[in-house]
Every structure is written in structure tokens, then in C-alpha cells.
PDB file of N, CA and C in Angstrom:
ATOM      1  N   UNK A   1       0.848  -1.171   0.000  1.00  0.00           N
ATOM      2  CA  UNK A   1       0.000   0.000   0.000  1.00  0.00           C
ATOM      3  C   UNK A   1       0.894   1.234   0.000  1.00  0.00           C
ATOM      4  N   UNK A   2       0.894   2.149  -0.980  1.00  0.00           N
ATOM      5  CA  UNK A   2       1.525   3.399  -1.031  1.00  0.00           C
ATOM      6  C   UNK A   2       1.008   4.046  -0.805  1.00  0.00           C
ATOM      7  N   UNK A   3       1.440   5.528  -0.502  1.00  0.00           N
ATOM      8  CA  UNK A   3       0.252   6.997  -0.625  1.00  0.00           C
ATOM      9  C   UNK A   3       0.076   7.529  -1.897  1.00  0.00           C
ATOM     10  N   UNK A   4       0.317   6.883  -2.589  1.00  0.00           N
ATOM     11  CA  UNK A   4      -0.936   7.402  -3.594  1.00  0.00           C
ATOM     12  C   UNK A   4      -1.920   6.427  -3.682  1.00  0.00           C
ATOM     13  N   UNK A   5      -1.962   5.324  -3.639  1.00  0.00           N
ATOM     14  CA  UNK A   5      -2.556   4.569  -3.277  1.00  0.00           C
ATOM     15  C   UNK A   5      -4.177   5.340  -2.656  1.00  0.00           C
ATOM     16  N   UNK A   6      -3.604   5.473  -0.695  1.00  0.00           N
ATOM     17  CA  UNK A   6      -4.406   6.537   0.008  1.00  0.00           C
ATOM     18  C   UNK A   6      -4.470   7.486  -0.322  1.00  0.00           C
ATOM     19  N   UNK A   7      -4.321   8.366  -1.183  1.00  0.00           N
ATOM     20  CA  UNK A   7      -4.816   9.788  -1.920  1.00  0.00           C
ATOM     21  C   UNK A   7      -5.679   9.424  -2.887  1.00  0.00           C
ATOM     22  N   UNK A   8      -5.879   8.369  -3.307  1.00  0.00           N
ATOM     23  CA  UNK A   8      -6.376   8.237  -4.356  1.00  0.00           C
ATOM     24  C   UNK A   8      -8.015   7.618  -4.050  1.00  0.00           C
ATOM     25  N   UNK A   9      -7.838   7.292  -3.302  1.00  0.00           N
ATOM     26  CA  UNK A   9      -8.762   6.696  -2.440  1.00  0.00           C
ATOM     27  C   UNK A   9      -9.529   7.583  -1.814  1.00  0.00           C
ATOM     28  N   UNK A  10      -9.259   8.414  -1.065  1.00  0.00           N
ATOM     29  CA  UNK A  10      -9.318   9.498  -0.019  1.00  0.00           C
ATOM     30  C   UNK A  10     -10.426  10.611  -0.832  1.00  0.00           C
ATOM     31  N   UNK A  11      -9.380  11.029  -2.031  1.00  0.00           N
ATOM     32  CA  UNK A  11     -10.000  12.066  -3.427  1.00  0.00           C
ATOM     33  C   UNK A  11     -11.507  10.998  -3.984  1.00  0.00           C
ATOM     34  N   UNK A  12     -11.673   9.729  -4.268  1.00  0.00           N
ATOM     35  CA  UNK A  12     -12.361   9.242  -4.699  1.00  0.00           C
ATOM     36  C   UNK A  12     -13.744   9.718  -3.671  1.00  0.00           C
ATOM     37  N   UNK A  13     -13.458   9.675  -2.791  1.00  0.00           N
ATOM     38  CA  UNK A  13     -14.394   9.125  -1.814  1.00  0.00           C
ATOM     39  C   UNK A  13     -14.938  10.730  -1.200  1.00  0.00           C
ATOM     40  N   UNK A  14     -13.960  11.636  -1.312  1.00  0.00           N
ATOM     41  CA  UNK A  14     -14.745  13.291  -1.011  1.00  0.00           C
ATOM     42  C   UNK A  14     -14.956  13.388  -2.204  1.00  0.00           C
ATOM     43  N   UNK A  15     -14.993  12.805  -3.477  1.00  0.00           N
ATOM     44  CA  UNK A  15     -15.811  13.723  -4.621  1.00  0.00           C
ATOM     45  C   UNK A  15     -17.153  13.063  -4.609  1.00  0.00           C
ATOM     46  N   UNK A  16     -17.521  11.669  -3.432  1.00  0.00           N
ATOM     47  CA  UNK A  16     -18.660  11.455  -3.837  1.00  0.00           C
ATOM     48  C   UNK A  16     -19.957  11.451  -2.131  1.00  0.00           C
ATOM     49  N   UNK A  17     -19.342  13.164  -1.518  1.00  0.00           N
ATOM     50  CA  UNK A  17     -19.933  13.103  -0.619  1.00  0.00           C
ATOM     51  C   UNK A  17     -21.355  13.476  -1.167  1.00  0.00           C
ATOM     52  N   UNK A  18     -22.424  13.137  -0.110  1.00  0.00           N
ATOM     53  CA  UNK A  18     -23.676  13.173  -0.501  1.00  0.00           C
ATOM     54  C   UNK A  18     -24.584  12.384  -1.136  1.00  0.00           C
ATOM     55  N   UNK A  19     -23.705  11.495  -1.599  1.00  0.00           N
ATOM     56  CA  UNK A  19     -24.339  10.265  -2.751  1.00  0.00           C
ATOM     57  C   UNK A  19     -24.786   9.552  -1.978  1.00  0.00           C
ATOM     58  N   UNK A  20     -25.675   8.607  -2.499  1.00  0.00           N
ATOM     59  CA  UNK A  20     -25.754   7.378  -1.421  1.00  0.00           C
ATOM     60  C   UNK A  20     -25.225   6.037  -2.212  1.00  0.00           C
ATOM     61  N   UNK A  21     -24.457   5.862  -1.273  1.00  0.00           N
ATOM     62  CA  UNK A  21     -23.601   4.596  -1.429  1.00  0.00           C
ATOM     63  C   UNK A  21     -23.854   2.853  -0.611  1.00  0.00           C
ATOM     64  N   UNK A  22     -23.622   1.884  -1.336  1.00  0.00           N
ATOM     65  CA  UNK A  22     -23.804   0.433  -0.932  1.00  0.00           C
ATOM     66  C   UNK A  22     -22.974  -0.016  -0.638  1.00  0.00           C
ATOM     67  N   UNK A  23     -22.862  -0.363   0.929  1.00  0.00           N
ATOM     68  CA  UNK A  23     -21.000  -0.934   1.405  1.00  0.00           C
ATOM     69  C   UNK A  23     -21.463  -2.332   1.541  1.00  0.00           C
ATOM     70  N   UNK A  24     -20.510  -3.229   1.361  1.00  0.00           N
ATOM     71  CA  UNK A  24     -20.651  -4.274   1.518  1.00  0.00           C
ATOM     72  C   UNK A  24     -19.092  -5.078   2.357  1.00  0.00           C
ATOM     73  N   UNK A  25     -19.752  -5.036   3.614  1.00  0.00           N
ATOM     74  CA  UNK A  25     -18.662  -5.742   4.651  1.00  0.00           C
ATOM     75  C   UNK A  25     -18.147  -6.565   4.700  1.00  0.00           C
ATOM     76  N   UNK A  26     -17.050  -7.620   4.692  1.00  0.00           N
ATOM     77  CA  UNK A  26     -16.672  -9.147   4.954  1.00  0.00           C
ATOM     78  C   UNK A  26     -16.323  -8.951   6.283  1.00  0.00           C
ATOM     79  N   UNK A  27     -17.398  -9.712   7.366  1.00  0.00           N
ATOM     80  CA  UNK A  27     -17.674  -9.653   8.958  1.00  0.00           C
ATOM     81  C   UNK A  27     -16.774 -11.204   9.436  1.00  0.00           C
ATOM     82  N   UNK A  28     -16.234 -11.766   8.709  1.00  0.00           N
ATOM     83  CA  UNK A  28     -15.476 -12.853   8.581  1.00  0.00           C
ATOM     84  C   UNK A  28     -16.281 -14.225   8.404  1.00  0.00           C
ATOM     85  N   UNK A  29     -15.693 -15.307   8.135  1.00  0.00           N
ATOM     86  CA  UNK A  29     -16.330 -16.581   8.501  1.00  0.00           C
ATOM     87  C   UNK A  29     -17.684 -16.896   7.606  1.00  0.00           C
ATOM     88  N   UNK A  30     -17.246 -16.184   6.474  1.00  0.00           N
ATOM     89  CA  UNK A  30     -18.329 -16.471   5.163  1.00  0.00           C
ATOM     90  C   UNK A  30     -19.265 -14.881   5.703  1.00  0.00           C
ATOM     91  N   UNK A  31     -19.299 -14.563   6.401  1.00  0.00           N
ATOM     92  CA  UNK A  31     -20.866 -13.249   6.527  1.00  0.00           C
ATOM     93  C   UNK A  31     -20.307 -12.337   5.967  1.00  0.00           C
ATOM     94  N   UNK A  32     -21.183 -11.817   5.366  1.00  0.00           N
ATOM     95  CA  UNK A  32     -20.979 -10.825   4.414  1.00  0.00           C
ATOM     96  C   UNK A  32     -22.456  -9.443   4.754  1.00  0.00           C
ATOM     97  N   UNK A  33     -22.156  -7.895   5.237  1.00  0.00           N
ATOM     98  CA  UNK A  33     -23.010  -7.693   5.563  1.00  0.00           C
ATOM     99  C   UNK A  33     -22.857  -6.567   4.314  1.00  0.00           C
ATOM    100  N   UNK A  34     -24.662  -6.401   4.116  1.00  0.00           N
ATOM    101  CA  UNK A  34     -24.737  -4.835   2.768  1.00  0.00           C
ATOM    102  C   UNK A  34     -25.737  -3.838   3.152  1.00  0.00           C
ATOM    103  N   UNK A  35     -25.184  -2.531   3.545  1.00  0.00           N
ATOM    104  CA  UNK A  35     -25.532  -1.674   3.636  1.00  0.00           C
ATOM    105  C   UNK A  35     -26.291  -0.683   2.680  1.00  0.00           C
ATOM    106  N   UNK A  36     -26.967   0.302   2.894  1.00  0.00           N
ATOM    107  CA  UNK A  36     -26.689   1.300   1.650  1.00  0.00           C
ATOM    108  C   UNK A  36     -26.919   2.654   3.171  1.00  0.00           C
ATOM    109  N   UNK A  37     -26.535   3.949   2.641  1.00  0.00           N
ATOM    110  CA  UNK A  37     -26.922   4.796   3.266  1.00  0.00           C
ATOM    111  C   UNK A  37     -25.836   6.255   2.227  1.00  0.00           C
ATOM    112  N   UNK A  38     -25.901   7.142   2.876  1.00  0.00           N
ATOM    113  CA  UNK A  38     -25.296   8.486   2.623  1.00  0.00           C
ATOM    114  C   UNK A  38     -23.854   8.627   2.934  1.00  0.00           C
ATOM    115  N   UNK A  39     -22.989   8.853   1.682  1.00  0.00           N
ATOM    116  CA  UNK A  39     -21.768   9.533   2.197  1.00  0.00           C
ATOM    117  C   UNK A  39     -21.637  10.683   3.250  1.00  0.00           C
ATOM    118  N   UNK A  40     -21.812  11.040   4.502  1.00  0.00           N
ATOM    119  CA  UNK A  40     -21.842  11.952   5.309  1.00  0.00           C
ATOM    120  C   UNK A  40     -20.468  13.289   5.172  1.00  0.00           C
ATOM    121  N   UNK A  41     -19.612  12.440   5.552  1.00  0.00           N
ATOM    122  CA  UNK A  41     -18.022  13.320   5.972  1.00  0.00           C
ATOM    123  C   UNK A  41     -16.784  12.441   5.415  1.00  0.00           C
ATOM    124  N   UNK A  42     -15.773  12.928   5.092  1.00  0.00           N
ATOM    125  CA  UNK A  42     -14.823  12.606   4.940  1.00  0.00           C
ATOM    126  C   UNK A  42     -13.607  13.745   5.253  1.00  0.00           C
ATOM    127  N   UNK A  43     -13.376  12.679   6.216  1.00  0.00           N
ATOM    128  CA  UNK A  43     -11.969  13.376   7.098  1.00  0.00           C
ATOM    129  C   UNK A  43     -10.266  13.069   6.658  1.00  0.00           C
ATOM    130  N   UNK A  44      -9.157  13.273   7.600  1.00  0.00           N
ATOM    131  CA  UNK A  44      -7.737  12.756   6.610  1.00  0.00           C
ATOM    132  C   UNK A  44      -8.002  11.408   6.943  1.00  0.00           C
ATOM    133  N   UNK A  45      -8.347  10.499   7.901  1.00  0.00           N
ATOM    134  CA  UNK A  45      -8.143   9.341   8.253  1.00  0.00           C
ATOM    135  C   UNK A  45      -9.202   8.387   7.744  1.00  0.00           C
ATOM    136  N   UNK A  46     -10.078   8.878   8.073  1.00  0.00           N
ATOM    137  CA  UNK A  46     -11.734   8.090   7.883  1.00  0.00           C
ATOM    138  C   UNK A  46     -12.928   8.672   7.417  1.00  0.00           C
ATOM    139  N   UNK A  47     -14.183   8.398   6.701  1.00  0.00           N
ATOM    140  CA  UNK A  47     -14.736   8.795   6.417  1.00  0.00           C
ATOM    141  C   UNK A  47     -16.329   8.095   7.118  1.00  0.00           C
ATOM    142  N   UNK A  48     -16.947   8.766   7.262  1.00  0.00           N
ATOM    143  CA  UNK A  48     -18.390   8.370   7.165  1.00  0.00           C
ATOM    144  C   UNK A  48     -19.314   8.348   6.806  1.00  0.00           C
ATOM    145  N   UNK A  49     -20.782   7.288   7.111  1.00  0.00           N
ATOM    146  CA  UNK A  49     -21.729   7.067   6.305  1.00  0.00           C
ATOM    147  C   UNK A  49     -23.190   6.624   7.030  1.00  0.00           C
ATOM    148  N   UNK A  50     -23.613   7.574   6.622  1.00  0.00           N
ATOM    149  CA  UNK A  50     -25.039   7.519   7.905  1.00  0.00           C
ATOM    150  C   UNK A  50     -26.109   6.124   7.058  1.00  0.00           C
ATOM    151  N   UNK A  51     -26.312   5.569   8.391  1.00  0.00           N
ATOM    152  CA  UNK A  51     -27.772   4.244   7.646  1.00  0.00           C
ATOM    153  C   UNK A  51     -28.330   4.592   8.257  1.00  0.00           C
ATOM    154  N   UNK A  52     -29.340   4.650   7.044  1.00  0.00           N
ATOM    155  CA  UNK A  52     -31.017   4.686   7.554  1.00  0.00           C
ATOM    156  C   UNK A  52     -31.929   3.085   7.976  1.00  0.00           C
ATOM    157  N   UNK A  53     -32.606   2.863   8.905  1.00  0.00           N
ATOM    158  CA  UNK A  53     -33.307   1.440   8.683  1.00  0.00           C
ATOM    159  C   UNK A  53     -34.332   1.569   8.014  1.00  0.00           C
ATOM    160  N   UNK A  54     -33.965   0.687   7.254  1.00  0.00           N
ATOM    161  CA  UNK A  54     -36.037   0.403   6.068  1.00  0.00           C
ATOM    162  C   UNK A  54     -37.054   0.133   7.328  1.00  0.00           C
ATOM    163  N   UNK A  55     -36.756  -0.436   8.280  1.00  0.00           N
ATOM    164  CA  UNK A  55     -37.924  -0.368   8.731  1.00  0.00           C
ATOM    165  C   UNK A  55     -38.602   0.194   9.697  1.00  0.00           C
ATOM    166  N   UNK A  56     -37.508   1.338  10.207  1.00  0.00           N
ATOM    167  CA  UNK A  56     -37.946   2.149  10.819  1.00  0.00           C
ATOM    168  C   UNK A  56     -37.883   2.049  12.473  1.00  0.00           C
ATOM    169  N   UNK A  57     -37.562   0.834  12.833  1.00  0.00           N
ATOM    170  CA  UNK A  57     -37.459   0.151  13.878  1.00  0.00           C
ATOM    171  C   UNK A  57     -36.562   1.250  14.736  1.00  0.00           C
ATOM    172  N   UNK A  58     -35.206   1.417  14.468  1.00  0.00           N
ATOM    173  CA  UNK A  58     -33.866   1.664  15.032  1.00  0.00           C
ATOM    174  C   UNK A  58     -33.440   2.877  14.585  1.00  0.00           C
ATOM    175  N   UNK A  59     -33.068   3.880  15.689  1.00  0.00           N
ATOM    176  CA  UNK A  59     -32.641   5.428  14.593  1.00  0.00           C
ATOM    177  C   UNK A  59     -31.850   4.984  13.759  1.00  0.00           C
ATOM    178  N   UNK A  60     -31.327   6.395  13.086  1.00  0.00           N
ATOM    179  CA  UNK A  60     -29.605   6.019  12.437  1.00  0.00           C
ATOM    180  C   UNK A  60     -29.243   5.902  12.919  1.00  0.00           C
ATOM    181  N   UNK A  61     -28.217   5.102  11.889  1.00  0.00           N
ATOM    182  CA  UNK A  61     -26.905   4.711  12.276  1.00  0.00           C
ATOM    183  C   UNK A  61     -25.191   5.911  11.491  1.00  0.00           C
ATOM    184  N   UNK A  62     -24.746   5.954  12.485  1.00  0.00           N
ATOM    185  CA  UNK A  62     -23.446   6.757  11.759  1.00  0.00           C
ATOM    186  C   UNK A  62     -22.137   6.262  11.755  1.00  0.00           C
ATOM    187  N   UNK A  63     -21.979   5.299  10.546  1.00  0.00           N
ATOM    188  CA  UNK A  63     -20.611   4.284  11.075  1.00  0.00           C
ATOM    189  C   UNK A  63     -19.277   5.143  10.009  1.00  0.00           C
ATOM    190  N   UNK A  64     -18.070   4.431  10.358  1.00  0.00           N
ATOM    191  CA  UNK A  64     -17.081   5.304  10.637  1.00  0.00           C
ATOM    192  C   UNK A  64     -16.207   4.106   9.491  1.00  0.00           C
ATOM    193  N   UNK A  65     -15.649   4.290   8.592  1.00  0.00           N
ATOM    194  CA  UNK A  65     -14.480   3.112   8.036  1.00  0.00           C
ATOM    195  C   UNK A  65     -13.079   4.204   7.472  1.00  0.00           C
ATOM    196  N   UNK A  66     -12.465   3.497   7.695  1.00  0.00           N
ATOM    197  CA  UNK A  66     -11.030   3.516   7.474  1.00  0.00           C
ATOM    198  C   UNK A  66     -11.041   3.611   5.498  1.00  0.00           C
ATOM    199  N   UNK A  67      -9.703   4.745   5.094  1.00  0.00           N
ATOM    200  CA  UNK A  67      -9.576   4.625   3.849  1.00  0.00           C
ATOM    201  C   UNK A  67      -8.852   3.089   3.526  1.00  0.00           C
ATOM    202  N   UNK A  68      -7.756   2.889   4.386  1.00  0.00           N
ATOM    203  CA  UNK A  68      -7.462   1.372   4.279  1.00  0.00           C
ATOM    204  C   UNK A  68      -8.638   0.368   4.474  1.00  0.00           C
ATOM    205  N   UNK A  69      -9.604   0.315   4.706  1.00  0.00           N
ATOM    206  CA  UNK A  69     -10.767  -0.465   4.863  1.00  0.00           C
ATOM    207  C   UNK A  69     -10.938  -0.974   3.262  1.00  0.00           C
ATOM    208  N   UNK A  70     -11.175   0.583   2.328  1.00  0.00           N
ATOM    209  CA  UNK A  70     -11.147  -0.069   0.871  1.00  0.00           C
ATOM    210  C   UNK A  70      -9.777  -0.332   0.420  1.00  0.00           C
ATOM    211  N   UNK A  71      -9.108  -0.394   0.386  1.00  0.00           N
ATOM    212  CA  UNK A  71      -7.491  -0.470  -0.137  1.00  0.00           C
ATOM    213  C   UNK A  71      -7.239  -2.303   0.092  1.00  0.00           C
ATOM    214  N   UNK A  72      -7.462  -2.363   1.475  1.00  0.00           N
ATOM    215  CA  UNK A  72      -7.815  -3.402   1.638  1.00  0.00           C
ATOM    216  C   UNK A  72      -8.533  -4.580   1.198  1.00  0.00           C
ATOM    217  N   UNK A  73      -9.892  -3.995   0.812  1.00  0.00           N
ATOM    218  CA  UNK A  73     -10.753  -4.789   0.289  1.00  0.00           C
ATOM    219  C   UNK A  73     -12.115  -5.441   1.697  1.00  0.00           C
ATOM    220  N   UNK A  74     -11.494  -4.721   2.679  1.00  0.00           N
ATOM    221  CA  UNK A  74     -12.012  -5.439   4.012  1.00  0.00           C
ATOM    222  C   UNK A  74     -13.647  -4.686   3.682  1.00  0.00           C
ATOM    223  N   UNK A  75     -13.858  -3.134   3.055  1.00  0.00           N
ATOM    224  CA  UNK A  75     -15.315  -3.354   2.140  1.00  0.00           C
ATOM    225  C   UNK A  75     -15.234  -2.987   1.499  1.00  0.00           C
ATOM    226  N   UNK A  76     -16.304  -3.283   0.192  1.00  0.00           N
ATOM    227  CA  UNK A  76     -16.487  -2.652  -1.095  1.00  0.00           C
ATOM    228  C   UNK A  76     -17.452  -1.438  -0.903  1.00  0.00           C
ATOM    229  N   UNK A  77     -17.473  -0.320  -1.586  1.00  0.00           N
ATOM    230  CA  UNK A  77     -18.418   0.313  -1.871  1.00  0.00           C
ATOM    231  C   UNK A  77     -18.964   1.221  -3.501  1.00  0.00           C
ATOM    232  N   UNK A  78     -19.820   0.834  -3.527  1.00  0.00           N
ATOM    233  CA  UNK A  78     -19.941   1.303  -4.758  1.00  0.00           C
ATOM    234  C   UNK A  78     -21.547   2.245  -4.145  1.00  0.00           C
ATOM    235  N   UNK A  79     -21.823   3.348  -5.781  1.00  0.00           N
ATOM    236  CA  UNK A  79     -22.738   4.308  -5.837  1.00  0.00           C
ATOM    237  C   UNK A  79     -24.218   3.480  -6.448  1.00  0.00           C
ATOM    238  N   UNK A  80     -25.328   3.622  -5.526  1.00  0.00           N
ATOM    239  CA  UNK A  80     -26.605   3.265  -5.771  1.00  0.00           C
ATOM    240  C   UNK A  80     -26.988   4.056  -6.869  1.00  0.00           C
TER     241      UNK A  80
END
């Protein structure tokens, strides 16, 4: 992993604040979890992404991932 690598990543991911985006987690041991919600913030380290529940049950949620998170592969995210 280089820094451009993480710049590149970093730039990807503040040009697509506001969007709503589909993360898809590997929670280990075959589970695989998929989100969708809003690009919120993106900071130097981490960025975030607010979920909404479909069913209304549970407020939001405002979770937090690492730019190494995608570099990694530990999640995918792509634009709904």
C-alpha cells in the first residue's frame, strides 16, 4: 500500500460526498453484511456514512471506516 494509493482513495471518496452509497462488509467466517446509506463526511483518516433502517425500527446509524478499509478490500463500496 503506497500513498498514492491513500490519496487516491481518499480524493475518490470526497468527490462522492452526498451520494448514497452500498457498502458491503466481509464480517469474517463467510458473513458478508450490505448496507446502503449516505456519504456523510470525509476526514484525513476516515470517512463516514449515515444508515437509515427500512424499517424504521432503530434510529440512524453513523458508522465510521477507514480509507485502508477499501485499499484493503475489508469493504467494497460502490454508488446506488
Amino acid at each position: 500500500m503506497s500513498n498514492s494509493d491513500f490519496c487516491k482513495v481518499r480524493e475518490s471518496v470526497r468527490s462522492q460526498l452526498g451520494n448514497k452509497v452500498m457498502i458491503k462488509q466481509d464480517r469474517g467466517r463467510n458473513r458478508i453484511e450490505i448496507q446502503e446509506g449516505i456519504l456523510q463526511n470525509a476526514y484525513p483518516s476516515v470517512f463516514t456514512i449515515l444508515i437509515e433502517n427500512r424499517r424504521n425500527t432503530n434510529p440512524p446509524q453513523l458508522l465510521s471506516f477507514s480509507y485502508t478499509d477499501i485499499i484493503t478490500k475489508e469493504i467494497r463500496m460502490k454508488l446506488c
